[in-house]
N, C-alpha and C. Protein backbone atom coordinates (compact mmCIF):
# COMPACT_ATOMS: atom_id res chain seq x y z
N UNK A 1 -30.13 -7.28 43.57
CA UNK A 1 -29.33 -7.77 42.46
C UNK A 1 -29.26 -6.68 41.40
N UNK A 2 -28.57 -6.28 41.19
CA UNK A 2 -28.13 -5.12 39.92
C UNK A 2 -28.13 -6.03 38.45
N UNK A 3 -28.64 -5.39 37.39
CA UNK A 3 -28.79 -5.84 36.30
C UNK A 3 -27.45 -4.98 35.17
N UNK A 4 -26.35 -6.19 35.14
CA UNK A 4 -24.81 -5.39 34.53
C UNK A 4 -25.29 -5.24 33.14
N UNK A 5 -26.38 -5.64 32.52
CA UNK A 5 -26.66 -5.22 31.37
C UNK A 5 -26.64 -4.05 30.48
N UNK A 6 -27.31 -3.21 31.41
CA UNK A 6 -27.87 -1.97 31.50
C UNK A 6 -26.40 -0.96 32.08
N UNK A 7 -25.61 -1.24 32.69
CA UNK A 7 -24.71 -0.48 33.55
C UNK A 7 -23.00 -0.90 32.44
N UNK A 8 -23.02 0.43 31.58
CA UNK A 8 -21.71 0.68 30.87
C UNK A 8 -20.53 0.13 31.82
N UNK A 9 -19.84 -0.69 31.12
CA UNK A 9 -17.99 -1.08 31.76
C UNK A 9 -17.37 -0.36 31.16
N UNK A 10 -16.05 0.07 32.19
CA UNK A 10 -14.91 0.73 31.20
C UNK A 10 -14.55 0.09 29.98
N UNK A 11 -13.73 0.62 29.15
CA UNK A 11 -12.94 -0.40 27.91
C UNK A 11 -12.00 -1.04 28.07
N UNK A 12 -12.12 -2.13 27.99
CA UNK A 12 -10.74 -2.80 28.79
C UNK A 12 -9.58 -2.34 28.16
N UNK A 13 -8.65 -2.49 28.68
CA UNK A 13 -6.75 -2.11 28.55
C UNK A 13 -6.55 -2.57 27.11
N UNK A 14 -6.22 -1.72 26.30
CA UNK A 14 -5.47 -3.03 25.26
C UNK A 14 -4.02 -2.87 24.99
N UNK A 15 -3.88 -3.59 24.94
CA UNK A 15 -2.41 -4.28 24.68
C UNK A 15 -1.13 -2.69 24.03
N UNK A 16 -0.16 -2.52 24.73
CA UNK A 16 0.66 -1.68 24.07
C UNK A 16 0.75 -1.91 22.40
N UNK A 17 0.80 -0.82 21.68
CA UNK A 17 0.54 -0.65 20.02
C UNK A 17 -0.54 -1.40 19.37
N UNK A 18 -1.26 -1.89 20.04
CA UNK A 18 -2.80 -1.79 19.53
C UNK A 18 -3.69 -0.49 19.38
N UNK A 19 -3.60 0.08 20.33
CA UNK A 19 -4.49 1.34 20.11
C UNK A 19 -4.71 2.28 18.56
N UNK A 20 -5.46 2.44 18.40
CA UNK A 20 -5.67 3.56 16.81
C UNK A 20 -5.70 4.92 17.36
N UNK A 21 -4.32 5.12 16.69
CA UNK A 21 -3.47 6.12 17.11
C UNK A 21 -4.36 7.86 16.48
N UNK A 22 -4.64 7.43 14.88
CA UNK A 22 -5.22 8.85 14.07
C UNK A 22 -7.04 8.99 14.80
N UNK A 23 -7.33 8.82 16.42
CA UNK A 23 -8.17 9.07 16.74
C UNK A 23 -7.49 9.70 18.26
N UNK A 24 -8.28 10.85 18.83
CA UNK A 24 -7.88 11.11 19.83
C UNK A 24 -8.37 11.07 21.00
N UNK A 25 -8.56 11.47 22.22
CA UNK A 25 -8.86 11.05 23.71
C UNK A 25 -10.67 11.27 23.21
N UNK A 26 -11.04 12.37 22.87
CA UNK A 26 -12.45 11.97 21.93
C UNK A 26 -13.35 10.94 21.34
N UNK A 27 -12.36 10.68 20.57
CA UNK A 27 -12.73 9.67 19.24
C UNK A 27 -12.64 10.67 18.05
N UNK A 28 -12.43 11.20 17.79
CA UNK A 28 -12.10 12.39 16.93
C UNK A 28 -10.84 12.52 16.19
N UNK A 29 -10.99 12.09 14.28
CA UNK A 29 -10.18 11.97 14.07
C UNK A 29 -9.19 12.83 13.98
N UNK A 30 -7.58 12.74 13.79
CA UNK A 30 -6.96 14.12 13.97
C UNK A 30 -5.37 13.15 12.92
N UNK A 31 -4.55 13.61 12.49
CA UNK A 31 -3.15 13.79 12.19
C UNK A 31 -2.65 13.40 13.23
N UNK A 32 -1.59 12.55 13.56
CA UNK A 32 -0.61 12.06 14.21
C UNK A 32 0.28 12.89 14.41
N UNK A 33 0.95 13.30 15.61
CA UNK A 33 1.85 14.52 15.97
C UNK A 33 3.22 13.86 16.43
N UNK A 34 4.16 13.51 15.15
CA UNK A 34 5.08 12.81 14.89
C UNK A 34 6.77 14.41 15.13
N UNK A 35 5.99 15.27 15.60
CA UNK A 35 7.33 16.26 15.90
C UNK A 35 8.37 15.63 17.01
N UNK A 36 8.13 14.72 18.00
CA UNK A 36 8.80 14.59 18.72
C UNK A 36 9.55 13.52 18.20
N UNK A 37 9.38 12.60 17.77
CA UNK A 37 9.93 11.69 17.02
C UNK A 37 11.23 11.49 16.13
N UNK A 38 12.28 10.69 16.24
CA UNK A 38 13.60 11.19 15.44
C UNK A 38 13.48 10.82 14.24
N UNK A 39 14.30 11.15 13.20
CA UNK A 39 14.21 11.15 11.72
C UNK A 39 15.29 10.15 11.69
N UNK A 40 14.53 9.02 11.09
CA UNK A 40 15.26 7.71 10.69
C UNK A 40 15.21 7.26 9.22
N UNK A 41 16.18 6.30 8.65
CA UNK A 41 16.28 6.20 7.39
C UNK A 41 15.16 4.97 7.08
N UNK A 42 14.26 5.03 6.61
CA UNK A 42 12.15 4.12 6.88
C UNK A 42 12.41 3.69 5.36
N UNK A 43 12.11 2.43 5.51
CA UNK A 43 12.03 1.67 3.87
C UNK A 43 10.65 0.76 4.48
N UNK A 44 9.79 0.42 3.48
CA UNK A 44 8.61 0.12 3.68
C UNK A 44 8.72 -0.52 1.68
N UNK A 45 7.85 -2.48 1.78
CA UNK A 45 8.13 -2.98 1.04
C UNK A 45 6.44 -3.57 0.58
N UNK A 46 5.95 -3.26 -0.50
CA UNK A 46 4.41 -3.64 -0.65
C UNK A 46 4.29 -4.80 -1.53
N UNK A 47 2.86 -5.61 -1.78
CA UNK A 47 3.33 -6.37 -3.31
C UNK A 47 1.53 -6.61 -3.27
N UNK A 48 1.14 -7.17 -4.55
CA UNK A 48 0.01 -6.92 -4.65
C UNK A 48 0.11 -7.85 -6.21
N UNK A 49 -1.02 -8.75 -6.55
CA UNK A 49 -1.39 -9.03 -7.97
C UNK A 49 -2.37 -8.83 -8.57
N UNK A 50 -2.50 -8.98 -9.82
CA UNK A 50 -3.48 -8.87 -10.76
C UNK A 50 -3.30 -10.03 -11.51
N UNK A 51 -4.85 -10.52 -11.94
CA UNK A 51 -5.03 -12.55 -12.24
C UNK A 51 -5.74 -11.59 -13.39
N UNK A 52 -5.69 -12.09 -15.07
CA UNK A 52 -6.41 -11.69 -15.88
C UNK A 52 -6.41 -13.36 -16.99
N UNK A 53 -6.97 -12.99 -18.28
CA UNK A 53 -7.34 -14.54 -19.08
C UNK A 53 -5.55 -14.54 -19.38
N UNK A 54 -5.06 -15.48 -20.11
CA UNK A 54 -3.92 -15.59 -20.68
C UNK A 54 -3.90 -14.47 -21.83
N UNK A 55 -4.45 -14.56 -22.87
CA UNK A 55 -4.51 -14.06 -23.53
C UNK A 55 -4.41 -12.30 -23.65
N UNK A 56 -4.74 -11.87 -22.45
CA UNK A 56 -4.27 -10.71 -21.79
C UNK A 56 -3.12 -10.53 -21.44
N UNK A 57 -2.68 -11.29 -20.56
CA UNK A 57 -1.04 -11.19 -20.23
C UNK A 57 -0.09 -11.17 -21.40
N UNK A 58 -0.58 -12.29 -22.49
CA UNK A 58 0.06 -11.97 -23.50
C UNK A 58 0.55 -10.95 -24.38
N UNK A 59 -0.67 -9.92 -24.55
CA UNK A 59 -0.73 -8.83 -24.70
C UNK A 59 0.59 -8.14 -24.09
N UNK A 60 0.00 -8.33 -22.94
CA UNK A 60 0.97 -7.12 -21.99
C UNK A 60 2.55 -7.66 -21.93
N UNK A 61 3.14 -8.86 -22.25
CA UNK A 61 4.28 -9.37 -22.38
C UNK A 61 4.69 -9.14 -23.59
N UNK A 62 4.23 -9.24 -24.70
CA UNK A 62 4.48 -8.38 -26.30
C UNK A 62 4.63 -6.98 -26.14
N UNK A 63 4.45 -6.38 -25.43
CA UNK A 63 3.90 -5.04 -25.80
C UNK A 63 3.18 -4.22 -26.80
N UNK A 64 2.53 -5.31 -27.25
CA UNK A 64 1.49 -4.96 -28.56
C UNK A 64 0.23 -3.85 -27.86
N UNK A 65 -0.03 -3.93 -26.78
CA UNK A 65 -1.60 -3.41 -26.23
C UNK A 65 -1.83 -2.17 -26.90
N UNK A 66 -2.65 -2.03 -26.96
CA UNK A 66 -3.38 -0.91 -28.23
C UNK A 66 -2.88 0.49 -27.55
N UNK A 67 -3.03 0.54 -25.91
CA UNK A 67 -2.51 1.70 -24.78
C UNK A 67 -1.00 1.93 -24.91
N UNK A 68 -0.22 0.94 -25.35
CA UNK A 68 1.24 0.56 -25.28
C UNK A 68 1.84 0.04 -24.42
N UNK A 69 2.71 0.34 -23.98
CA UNK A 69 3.93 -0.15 -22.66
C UNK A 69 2.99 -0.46 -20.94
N UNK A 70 2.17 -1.37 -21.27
CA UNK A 70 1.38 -1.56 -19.98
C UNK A 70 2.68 -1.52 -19.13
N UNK A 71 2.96 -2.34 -18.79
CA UNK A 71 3.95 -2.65 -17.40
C UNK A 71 4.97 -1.20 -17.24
N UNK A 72 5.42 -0.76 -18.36
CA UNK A 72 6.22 0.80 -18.26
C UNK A 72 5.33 1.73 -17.79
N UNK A 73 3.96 1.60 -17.98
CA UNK A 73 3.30 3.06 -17.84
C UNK A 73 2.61 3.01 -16.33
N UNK A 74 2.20 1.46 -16.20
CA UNK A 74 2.03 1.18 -14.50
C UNK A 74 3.29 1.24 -13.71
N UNK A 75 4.41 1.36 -14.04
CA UNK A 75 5.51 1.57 -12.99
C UNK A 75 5.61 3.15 -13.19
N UNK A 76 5.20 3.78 -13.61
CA UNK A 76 4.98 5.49 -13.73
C UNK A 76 3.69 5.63 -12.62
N UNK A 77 3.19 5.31 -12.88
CA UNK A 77 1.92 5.64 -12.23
C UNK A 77 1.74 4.79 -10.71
N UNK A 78 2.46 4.17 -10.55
CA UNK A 78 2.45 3.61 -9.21
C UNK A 78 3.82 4.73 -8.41
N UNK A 79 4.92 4.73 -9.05
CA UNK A 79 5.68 6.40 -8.42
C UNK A 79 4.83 7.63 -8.33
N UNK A 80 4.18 7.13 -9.11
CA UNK A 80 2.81 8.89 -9.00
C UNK A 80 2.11 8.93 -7.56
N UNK A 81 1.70 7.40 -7.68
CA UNK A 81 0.82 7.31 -6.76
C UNK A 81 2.01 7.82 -5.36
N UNK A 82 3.24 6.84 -5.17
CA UNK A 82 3.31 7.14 -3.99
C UNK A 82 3.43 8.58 -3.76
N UNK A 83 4.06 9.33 -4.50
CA UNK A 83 4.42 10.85 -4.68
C UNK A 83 2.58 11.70 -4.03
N UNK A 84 1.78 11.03 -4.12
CA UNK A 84 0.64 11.54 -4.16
C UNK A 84 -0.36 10.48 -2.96
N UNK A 85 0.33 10.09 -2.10
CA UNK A 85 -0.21 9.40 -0.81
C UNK A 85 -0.96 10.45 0.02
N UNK A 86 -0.27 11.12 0.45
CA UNK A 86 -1.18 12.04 1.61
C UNK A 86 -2.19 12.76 0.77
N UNK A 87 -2.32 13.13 -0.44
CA UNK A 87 -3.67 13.37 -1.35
C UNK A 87 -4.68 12.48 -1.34
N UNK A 88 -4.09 11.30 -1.32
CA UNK A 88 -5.57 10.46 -1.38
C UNK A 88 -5.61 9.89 0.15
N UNK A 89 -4.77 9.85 1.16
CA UNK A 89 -5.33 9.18 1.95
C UNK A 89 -5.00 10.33 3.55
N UNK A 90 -6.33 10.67 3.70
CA UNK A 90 -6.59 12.25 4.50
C UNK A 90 -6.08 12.00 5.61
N UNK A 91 -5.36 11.23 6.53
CA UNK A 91 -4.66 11.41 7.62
C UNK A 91 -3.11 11.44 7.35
N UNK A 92 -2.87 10.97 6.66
CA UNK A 92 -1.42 10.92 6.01
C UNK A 92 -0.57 12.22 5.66
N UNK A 93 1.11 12.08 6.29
CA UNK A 93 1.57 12.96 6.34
C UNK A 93 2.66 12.70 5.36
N UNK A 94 2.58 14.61 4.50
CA UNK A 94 3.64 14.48 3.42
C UNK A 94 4.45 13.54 3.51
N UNK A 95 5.06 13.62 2.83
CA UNK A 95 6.47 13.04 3.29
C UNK A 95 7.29 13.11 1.79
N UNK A 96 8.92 13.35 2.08
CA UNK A 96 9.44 13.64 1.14
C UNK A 96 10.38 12.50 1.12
N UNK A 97 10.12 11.22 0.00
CA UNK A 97 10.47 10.32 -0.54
C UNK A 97 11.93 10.45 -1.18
N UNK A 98 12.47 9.30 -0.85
CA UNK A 98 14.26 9.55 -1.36
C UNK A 98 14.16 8.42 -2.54
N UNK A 99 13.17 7.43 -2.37
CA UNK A 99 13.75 6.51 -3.62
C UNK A 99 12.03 5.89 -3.62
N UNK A 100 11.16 5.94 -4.78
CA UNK A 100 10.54 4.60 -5.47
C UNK A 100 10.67 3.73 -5.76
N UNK A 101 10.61 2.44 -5.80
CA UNK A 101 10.90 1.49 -7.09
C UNK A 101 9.83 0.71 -7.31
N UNK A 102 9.13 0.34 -8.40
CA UNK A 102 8.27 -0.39 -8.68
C UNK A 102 8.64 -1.71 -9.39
N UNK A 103 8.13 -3.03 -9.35
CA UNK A 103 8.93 -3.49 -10.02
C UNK A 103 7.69 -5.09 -10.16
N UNK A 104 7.63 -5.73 -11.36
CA UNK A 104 6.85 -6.44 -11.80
C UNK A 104 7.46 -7.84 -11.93
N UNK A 105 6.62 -9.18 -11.55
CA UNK A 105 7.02 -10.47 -11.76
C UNK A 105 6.05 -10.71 -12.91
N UNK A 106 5.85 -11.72 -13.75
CA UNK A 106 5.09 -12.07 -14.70
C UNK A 106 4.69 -13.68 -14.66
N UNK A 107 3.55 -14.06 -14.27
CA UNK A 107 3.89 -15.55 -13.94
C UNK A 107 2.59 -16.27 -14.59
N UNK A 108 3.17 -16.87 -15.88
CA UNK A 108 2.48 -17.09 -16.87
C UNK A 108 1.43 -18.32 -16.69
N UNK A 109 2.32 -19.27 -16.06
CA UNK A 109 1.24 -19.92 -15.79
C UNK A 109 0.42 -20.13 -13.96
N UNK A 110 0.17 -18.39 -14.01
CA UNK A 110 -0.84 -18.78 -12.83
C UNK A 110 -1.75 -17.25 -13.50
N UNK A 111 -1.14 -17.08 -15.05
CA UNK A 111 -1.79 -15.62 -15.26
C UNK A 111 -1.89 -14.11 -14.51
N UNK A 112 -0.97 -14.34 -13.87
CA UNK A 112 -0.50 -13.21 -13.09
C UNK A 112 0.87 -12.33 -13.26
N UNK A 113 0.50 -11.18 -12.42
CA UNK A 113 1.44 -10.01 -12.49
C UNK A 113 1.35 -9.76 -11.33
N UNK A 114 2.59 -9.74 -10.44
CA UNK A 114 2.82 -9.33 -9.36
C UNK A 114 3.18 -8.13 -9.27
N UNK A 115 3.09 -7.32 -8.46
CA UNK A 115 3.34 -5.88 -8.58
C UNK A 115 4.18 -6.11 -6.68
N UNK A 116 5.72 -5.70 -6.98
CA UNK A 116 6.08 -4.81 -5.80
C UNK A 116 6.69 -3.78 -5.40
N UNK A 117 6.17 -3.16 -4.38
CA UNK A 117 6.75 -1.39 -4.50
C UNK A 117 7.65 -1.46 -3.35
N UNK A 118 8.89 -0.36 -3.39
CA UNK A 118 9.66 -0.44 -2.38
C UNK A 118 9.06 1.88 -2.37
N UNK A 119 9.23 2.07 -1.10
CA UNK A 119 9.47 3.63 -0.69
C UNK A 119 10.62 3.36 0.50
N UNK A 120 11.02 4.71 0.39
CA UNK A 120 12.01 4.91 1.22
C UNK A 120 12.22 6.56 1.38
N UNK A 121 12.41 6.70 2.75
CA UNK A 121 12.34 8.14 3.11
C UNK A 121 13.45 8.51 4.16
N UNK A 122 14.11 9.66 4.80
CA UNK A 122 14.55 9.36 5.96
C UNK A 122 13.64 10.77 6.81
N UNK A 123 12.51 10.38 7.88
CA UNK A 123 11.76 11.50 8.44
C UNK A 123 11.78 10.56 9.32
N UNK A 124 10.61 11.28 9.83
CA UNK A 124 10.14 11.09 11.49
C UNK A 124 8.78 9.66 11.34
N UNK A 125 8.15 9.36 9.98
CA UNK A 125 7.19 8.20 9.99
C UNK A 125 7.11 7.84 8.96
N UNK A 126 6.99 6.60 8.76
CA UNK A 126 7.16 5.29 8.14
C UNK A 126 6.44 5.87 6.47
N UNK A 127 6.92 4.72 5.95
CA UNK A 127 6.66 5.03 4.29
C UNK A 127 5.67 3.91 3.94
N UNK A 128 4.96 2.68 4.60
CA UNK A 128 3.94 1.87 4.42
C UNK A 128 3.03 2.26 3.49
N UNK A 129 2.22 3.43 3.62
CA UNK A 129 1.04 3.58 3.19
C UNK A 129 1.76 4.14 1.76
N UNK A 130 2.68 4.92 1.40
CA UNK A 130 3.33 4.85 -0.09
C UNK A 130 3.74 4.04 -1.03
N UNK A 131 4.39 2.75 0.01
CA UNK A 131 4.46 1.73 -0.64
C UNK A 131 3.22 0.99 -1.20
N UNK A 132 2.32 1.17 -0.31
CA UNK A 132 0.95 0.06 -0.37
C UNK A 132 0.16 1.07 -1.66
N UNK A 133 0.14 2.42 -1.63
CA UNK A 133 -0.37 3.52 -2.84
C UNK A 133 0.55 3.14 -4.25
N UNK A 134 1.20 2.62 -4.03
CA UNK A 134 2.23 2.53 -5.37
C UNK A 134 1.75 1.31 -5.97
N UNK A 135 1.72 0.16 -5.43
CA UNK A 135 1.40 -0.78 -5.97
C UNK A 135 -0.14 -1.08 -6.54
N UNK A 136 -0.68 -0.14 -5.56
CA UNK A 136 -2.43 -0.39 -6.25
C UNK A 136 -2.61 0.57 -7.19
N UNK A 137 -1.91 1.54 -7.17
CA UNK A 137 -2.05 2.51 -8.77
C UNK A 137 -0.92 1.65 -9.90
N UNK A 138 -0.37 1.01 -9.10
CA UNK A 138 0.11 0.46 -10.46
C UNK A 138 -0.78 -0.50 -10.90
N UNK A 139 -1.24 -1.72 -10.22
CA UNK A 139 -2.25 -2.51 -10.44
C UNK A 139 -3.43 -1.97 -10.95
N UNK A 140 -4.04 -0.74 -10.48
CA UNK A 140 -5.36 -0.15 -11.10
C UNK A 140 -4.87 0.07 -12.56
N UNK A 141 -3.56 0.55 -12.74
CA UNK A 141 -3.45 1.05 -14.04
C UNK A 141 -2.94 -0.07 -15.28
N UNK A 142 -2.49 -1.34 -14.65
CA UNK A 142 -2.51 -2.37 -15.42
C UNK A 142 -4.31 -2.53 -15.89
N UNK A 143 -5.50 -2.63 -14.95
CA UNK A 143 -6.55 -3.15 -15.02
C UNK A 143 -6.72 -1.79 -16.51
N UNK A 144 -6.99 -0.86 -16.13
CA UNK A 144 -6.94 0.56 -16.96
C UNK A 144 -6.99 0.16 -18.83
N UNK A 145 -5.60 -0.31 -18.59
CA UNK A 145 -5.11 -0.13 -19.52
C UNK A 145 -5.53 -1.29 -20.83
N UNK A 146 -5.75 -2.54 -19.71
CA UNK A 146 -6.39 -3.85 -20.28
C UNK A 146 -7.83 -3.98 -20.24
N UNK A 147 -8.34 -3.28 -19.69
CA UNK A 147 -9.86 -3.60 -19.33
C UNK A 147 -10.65 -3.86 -20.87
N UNK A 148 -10.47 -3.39 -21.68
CA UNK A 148 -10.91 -2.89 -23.00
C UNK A 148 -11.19 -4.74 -23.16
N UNK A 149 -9.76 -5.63 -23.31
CA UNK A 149 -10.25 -7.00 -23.52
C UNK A 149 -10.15 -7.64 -22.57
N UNK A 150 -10.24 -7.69 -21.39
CA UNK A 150 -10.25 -8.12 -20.25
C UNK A 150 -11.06 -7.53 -19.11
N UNK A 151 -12.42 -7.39 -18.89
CA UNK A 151 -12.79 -6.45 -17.81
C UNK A 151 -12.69 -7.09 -16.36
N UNK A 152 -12.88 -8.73 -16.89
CA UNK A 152 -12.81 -10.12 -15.67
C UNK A 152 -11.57 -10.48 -14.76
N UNK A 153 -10.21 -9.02 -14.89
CA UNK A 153 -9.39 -9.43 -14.26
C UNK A 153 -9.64 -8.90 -12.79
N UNK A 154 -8.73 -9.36 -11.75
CA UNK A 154 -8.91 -9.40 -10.66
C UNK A 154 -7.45 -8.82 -10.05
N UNK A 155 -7.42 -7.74 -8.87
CA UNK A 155 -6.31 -7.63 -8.03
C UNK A 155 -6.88 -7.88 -6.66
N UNK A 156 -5.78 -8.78 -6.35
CA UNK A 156 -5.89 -9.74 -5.01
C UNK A 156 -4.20 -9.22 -4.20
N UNK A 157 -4.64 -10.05 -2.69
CA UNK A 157 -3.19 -10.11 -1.87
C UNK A 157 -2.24 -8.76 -1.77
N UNK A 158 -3.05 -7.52 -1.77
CA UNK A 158 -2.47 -6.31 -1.69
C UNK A 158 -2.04 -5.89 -0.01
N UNK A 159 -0.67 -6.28 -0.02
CA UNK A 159 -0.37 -6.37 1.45
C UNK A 159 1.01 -5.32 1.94
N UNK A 160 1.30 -4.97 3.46
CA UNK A 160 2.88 -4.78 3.46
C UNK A 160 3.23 -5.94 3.94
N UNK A 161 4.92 -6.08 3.08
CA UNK A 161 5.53 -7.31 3.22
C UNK A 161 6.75 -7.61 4.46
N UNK A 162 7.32 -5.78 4.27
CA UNK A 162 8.29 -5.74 4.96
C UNK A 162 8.38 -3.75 5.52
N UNK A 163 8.54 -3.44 6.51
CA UNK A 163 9.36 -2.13 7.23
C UNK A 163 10.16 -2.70 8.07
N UNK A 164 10.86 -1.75 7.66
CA UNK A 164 12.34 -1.27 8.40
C UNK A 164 11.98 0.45 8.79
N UNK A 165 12.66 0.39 10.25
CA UNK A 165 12.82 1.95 10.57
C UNK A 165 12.55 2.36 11.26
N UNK A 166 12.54 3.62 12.50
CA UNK A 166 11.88 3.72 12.90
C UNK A 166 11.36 3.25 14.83
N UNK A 167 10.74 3.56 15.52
CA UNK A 167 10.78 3.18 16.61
C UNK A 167 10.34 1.20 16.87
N UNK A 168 9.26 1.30 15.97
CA UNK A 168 8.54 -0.10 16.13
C UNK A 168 9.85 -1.29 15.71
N UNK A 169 10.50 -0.76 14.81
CA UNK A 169 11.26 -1.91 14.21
C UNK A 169 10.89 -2.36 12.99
N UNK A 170 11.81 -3.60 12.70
CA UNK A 170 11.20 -4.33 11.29
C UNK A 170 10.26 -5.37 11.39
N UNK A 171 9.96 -5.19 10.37
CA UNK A 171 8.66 -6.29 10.63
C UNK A 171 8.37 -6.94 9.19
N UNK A 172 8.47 -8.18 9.20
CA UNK A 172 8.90 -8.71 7.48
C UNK A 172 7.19 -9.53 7.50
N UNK A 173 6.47 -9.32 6.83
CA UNK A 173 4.90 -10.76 6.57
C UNK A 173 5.51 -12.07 6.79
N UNK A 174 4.52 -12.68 7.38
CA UNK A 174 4.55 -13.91 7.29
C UNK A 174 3.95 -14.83 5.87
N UNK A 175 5.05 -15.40 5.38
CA UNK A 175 4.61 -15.90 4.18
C UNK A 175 3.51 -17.22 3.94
């Protein structure tokens, strides 16, 4: 009787586009080699909130905050961010962005600020991770800017919602 305990199995098959692609026949991480790939017009759609007291939001709906233009200076800084994706996130490839948009809901009575980012590029791979960088530097920089009377706020539900582009197709969240 053989003991299968002790005796390694292959890895089973997985499923076409499951595999984690930024690792290679190794395990060794590496850059994705996207040269063969055609250059398509890639829109990628993020959204993300921040829950703070009322009395905060208020702030930031006056534009009284001692910092100034919260919601103006987080839609700067969430275009920063995407402009600055492959800097912060080390497998990620440049990419030269055709349009940002950042853009804010305000929803007073659940004390929230929705944050959603649109990128759009036309290359060889997807704009996801710019979109998803845009919205959390914008959200970090709402927290930033309010923390002073609010340190108890919270960013939650930082997701992609929607891509277009590309070989995989579109793919919209399930709400």
């Amino acid at each position: 009787m053989t003991d299968t305990a002790d005796t390694p199995s292959a890895p089973a098959a997985q499923p076409p586009g499951t595999e984690l692609t930024h690792f290679d026949a190794q395990g060794q991480a590496h850059m994705v080699d996207v040269s063969a790939k055609a250059s398509t017009h890639r829109v990628a759609v993020a959204e993300g909130r921040i829950r703070m007291e009322p009395a905060t939001l208020a702030l930031i709906q006056s534009g009284t905050a001692k910092k100034g233009d919260v919601l103006g200076i987080a839609r700067i800084a969430g275009i920063q961010g995407a402009k600055k994706t492959s800097d912060l996130i080390p497998l990620c490839h440049p990419i030269a962005l055709t349009r940002v948009a950042v853009e804010f809901e305000v929803d007073a009575t659940a004390n929230t600020v929705l944050c959603r980012a649109t990128a759009e590029c036309t290359g060889q791979t997807g704009v996801e991770m710019e979109a998803l960088t845009a919205c959390s530097a914008a959200l970090l920089t709402i927290y930033d800017m309010c923390k002073a009377v609010d340190r108890g706020m919270t960013i939650s539900d930082l997701r992609l919602m929607e891509k277009r582009g590309g070989k995989s197709g579109h793919f919209v969240a399930q709400t």
